[in-house]
PDB file of N, CA and C in Angstrom:
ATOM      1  N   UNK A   1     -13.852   5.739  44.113  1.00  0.00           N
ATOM      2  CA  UNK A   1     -13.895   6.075  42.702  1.00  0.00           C
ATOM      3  C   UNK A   1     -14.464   7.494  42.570  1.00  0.00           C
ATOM      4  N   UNK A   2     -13.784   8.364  41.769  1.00  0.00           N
ATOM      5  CA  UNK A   2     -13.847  10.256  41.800  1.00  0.00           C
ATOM      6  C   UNK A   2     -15.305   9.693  40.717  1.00  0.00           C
ATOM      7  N   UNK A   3     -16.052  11.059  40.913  1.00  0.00           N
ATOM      8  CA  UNK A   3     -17.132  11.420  39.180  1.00  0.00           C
ATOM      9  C   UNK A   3     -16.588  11.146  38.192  1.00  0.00           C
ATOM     10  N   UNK A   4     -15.695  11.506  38.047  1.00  0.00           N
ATOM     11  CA  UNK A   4     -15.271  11.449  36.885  1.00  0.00           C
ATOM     12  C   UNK A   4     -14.905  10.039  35.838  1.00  0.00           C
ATOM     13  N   UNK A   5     -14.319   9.879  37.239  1.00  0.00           N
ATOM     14  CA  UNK A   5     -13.945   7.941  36.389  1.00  0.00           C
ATOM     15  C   UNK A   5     -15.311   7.406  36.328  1.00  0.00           C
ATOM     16  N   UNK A   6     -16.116   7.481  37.106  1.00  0.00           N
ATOM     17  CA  UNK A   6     -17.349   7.180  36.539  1.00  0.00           C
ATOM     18  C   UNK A   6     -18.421   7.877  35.502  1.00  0.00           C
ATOM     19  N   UNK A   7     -17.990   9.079  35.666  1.00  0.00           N
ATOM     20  CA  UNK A   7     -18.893   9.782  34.318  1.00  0.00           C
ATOM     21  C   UNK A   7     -17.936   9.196  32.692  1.00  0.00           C
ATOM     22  N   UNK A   8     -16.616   8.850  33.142  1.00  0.00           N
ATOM     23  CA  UNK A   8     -15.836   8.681  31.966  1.00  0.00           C
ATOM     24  C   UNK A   8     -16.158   7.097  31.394  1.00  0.00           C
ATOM     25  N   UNK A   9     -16.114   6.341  32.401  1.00  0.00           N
ATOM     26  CA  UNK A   9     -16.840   5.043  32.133  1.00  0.00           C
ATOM     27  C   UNK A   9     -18.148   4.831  31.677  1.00  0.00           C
ATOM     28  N   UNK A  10     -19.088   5.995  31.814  1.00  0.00           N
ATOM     29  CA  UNK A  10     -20.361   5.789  31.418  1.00  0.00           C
ATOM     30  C   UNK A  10     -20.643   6.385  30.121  1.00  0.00           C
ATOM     31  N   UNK A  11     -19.686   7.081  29.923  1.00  0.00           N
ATOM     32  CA  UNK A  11     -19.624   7.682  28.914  1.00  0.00           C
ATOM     33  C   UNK A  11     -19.179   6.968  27.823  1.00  0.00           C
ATOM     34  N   UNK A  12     -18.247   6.082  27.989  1.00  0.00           N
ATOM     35  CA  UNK A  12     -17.403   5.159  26.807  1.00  0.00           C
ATOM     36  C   UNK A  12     -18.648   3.739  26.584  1.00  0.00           C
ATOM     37  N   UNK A  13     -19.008   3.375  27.775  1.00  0.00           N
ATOM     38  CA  UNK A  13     -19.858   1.985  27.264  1.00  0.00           C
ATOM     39  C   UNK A  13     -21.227   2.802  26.702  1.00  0.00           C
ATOM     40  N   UNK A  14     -21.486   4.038  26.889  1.00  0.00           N
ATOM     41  CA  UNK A  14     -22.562   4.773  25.432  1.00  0.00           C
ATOM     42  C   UNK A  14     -21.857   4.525  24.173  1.00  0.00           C
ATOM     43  N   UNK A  15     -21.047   5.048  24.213  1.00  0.00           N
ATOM     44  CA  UNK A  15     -20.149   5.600  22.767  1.00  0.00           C
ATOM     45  C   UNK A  15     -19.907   4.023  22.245  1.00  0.00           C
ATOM     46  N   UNK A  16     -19.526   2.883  22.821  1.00  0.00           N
ATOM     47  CA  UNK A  16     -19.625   1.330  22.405  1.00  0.00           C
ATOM     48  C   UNK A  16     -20.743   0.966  22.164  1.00  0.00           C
ATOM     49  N   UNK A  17     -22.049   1.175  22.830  1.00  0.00           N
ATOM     50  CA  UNK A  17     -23.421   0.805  22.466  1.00  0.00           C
ATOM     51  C   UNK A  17     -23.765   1.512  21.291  1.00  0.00           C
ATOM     52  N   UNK A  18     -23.986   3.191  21.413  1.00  0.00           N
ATOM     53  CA  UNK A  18     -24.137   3.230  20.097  1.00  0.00           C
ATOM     54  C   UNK A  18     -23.558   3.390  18.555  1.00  0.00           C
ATOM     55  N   UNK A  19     -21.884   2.745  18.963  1.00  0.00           N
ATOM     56  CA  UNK A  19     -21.832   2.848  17.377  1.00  0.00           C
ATOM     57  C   UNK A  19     -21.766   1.297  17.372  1.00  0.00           C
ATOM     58  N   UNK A  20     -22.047   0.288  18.054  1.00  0.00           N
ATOM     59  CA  UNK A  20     -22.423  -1.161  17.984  1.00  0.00           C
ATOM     60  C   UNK A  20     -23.876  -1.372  17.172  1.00  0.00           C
ATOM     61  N   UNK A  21     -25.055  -0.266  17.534  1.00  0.00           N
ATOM     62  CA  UNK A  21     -25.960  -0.076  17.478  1.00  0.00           C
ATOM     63  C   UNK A  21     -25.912   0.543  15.719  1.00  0.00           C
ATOM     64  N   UNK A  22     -25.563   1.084  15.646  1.00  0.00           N
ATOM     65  CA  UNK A  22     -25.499   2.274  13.935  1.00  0.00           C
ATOM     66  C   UNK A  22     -25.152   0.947  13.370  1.00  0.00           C
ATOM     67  N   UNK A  23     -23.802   0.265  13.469  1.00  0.00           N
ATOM     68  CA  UNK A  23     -23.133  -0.494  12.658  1.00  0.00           C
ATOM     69  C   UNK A  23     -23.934  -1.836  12.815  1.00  0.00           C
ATOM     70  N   UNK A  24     -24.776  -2.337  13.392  1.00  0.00           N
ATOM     71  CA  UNK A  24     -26.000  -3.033  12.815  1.00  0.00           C
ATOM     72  C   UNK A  24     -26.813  -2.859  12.106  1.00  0.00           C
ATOM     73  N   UNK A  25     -27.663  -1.650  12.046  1.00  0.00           N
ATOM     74  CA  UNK A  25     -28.549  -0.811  11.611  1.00  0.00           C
ATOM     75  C   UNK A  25     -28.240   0.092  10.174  1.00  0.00           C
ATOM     76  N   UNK A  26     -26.501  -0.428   9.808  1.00  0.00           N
ATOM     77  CA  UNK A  26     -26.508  -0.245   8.477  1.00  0.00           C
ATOM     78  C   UNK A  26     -26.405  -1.207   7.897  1.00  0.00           C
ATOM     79  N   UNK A  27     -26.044  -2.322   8.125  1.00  0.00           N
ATOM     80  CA  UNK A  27     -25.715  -3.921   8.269  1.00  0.00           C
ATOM     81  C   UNK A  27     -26.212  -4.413   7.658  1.00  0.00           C
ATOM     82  N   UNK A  28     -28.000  -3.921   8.293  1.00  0.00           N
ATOM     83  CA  UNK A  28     -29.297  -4.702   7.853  1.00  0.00           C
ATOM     84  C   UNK A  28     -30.064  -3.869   6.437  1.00  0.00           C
ATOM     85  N   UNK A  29     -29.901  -2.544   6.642  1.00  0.00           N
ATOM     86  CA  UNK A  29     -30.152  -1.645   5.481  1.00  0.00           C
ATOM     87  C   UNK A  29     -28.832  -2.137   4.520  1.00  0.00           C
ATOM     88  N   UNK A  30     -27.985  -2.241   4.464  1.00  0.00           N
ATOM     89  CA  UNK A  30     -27.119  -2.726   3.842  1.00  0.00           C
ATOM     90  C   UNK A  30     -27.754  -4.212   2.610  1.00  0.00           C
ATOM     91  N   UNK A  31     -27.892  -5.143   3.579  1.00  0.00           N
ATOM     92  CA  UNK A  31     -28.630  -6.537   3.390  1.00  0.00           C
ATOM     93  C   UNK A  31     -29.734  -6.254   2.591  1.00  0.00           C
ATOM     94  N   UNK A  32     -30.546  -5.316   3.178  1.00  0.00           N
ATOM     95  CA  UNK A  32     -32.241  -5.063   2.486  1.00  0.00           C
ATOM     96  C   UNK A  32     -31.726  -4.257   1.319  1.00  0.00           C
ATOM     97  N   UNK A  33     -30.989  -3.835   1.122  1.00  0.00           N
ATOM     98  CA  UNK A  33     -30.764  -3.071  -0.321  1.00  0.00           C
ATOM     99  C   UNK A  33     -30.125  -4.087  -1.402  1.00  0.00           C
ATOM    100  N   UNK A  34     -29.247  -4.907  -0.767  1.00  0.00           N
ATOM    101  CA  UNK A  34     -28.941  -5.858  -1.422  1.00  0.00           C
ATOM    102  C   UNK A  34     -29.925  -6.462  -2.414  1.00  0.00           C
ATOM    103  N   UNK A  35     -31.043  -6.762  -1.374  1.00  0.00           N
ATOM    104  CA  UNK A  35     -31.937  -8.063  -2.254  1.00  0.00           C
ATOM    105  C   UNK A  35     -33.206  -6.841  -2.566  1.00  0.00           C
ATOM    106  N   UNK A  36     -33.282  -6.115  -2.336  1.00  0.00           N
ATOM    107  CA  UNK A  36     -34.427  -5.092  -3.160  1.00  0.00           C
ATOM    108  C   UNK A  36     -34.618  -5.399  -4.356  1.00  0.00           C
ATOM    109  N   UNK A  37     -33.839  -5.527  -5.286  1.00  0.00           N
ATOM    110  CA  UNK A  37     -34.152  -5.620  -6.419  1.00  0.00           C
ATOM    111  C   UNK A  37     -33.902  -6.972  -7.015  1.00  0.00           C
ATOM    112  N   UNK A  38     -34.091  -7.952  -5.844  1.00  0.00           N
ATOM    113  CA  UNK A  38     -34.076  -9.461  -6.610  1.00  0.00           C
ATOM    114  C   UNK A  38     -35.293  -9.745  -7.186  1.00  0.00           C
ATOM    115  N   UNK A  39     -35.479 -10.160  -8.077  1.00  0.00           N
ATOM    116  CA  UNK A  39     -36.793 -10.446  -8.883  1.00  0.00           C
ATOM    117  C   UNK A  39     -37.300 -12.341  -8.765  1.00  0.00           C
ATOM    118  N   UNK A  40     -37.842 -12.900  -7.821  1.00  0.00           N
ATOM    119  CA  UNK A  40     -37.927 -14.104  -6.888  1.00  0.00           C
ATOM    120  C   UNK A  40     -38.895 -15.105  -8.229  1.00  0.00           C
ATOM    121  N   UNK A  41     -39.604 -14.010  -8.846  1.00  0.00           N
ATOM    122  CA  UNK A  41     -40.321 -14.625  -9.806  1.00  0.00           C
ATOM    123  C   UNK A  41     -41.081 -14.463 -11.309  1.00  0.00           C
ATOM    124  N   UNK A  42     -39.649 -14.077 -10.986  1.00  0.00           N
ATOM    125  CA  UNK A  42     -39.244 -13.872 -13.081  1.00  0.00           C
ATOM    126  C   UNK A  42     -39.553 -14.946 -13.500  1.00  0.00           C
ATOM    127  N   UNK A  43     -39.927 -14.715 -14.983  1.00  0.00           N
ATOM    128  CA  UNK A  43     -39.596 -16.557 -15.632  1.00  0.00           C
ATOM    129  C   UNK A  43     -38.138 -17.065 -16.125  1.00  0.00           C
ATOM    130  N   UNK A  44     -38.139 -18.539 -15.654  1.00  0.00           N
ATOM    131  CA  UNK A  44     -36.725 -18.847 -15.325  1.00  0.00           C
ATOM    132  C   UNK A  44     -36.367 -18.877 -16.680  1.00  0.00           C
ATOM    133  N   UNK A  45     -34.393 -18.962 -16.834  1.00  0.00           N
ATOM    134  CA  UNK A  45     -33.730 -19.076 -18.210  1.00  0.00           C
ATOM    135  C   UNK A  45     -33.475 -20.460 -18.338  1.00  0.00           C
ATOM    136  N   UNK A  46     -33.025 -20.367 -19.323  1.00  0.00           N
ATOM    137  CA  UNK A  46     -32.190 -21.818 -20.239  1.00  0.00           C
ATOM    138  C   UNK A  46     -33.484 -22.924 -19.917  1.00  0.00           C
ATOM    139  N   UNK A  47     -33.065 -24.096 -19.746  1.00  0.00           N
ATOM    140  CA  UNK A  47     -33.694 -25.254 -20.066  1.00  0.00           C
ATOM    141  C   UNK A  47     -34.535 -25.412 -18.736  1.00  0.00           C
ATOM    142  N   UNK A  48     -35.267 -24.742 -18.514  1.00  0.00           N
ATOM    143  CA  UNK A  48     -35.866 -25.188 -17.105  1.00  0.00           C
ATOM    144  C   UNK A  48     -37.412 -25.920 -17.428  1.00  0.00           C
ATOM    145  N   UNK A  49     -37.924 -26.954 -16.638  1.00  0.00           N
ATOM    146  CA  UNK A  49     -38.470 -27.635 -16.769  1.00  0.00           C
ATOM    147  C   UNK A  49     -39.630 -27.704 -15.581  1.00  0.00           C
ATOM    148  N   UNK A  50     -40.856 -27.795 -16.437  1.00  0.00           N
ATOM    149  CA  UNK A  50     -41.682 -27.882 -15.527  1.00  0.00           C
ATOM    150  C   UNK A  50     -41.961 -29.019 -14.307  1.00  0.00           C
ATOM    151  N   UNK A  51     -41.904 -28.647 -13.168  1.00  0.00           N
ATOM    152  CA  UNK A  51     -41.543 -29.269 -11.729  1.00  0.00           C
ATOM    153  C   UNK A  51     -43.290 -30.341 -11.691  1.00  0.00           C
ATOM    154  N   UNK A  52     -44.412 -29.546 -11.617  1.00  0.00           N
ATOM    155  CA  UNK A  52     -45.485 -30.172 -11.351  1.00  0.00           C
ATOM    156  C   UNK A  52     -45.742 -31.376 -12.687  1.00  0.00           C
ATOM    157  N   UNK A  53     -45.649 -32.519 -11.724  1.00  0.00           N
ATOM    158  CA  UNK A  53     -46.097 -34.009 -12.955  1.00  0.00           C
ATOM    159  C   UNK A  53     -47.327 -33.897 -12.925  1.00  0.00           C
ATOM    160  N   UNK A  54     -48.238 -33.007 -12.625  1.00  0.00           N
ATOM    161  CA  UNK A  54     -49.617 -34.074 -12.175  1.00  0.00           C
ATOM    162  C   UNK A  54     -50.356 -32.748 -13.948  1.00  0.00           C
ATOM    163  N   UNK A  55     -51.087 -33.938 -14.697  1.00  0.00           N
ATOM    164  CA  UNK A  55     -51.450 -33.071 -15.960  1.00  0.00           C
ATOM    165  C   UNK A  55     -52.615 -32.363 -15.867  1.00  0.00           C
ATOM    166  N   UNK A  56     -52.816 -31.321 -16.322  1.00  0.00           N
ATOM    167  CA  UNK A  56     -53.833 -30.568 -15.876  1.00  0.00           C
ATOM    168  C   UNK A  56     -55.320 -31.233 -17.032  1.00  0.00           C
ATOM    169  N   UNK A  57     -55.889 -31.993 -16.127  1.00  0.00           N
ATOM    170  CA  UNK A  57     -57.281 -32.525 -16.713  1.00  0.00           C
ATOM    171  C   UNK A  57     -58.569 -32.332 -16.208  1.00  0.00           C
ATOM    172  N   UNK A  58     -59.768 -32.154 -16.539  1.00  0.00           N
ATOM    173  CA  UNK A  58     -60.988 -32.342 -15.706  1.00  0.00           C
ATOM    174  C   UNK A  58     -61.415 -32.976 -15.318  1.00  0.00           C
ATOM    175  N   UNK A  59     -60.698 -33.377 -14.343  1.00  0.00           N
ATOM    176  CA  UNK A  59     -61.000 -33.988 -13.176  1.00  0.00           C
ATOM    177  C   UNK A  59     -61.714 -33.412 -12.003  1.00  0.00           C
ATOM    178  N   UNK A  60     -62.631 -34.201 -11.203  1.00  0.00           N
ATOM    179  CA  UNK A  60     -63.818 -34.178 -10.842  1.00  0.00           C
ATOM    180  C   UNK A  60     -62.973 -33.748  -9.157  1.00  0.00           C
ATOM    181  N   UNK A  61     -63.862 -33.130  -8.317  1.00  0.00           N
ATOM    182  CA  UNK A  61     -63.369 -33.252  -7.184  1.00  0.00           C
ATOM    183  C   UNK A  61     -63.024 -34.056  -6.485  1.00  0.00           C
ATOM    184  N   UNK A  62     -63.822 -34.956  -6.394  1.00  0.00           N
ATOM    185  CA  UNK A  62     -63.350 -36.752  -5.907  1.00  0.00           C
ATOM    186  C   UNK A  62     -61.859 -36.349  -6.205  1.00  0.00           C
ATOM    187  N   UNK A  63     -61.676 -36.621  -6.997  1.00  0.00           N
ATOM    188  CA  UNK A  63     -60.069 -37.480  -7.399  1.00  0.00           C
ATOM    189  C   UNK A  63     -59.028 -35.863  -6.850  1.00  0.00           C
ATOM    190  N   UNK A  64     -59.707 -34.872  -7.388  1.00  0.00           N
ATOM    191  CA  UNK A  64     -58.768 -33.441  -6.401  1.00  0.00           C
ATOM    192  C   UNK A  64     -58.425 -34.013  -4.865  1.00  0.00           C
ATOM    193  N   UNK A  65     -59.591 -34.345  -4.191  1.00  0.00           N
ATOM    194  CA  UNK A  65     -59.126 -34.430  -2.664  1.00  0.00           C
ATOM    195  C   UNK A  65     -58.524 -35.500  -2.663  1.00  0.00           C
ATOM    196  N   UNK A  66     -58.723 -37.051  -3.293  1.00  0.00           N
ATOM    197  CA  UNK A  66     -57.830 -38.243  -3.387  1.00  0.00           C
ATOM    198  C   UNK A  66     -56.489 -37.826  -3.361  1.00  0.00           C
ATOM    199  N   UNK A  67     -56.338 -37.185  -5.150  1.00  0.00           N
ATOM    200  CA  UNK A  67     -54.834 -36.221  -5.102  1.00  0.00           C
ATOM    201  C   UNK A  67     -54.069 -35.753  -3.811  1.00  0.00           C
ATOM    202  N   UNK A  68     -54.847 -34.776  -3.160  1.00  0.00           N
ATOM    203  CA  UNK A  68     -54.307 -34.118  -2.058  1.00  0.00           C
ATOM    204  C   UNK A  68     -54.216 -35.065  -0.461  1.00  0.00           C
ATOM    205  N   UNK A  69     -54.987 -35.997  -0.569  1.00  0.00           N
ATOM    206  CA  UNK A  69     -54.697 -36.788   0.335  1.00  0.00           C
ATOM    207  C   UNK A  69     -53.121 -37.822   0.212  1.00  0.00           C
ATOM    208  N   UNK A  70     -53.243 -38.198  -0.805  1.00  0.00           N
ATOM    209  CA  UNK A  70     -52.300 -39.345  -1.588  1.00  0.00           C
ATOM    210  C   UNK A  70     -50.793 -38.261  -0.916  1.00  0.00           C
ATOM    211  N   UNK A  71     -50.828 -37.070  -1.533  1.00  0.00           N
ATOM    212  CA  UNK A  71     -49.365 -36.453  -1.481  1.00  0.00           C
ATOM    213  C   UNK A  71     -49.093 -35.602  -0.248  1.00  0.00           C
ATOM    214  N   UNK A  72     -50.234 -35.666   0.286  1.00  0.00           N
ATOM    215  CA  UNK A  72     -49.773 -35.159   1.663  1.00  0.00           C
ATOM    216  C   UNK A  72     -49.708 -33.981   1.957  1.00  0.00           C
ATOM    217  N   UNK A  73     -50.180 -33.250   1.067  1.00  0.00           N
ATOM    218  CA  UNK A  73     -49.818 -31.151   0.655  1.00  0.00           C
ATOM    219  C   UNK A  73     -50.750 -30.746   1.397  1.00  0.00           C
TER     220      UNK A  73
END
């Protein structure tokens, strides 16, 4: 095998690595620009309903750790 076929071969699996390499690396900047401006915790629309049943009372610690035992959190 001459230099050349080998400088030419080494030369092409660069030129495959790095535009394999760029075209990930906009991929992901791509992705992250996407969700940049998602807002995760806005307050929700239309009919949304509060998720937590448990009513907010003064209640004593006792019954806090009971609570947290009971549900497993």
């Amino acid at each position: 095998m001459s230099w050349m076929q080998m400088i030419f071969r080494t030369l092409k699996v660069f030129i495959l690595f790095t535009g394999c390499t760029l075209l990930f690396y906009y991929g992901i900047m791509w992705v992250n620009q996407e969700y940049e401006d998602y807002h995760r915790y806005d307050e929700p629309k239309g009919t949304a309903i509060k998720v937590n049943s448990v009513e907010e009372n003064d209640s004593g610690w006792f019954d806090r750790l009971l609570l947290f035992y009971l549900d497993g959190e």
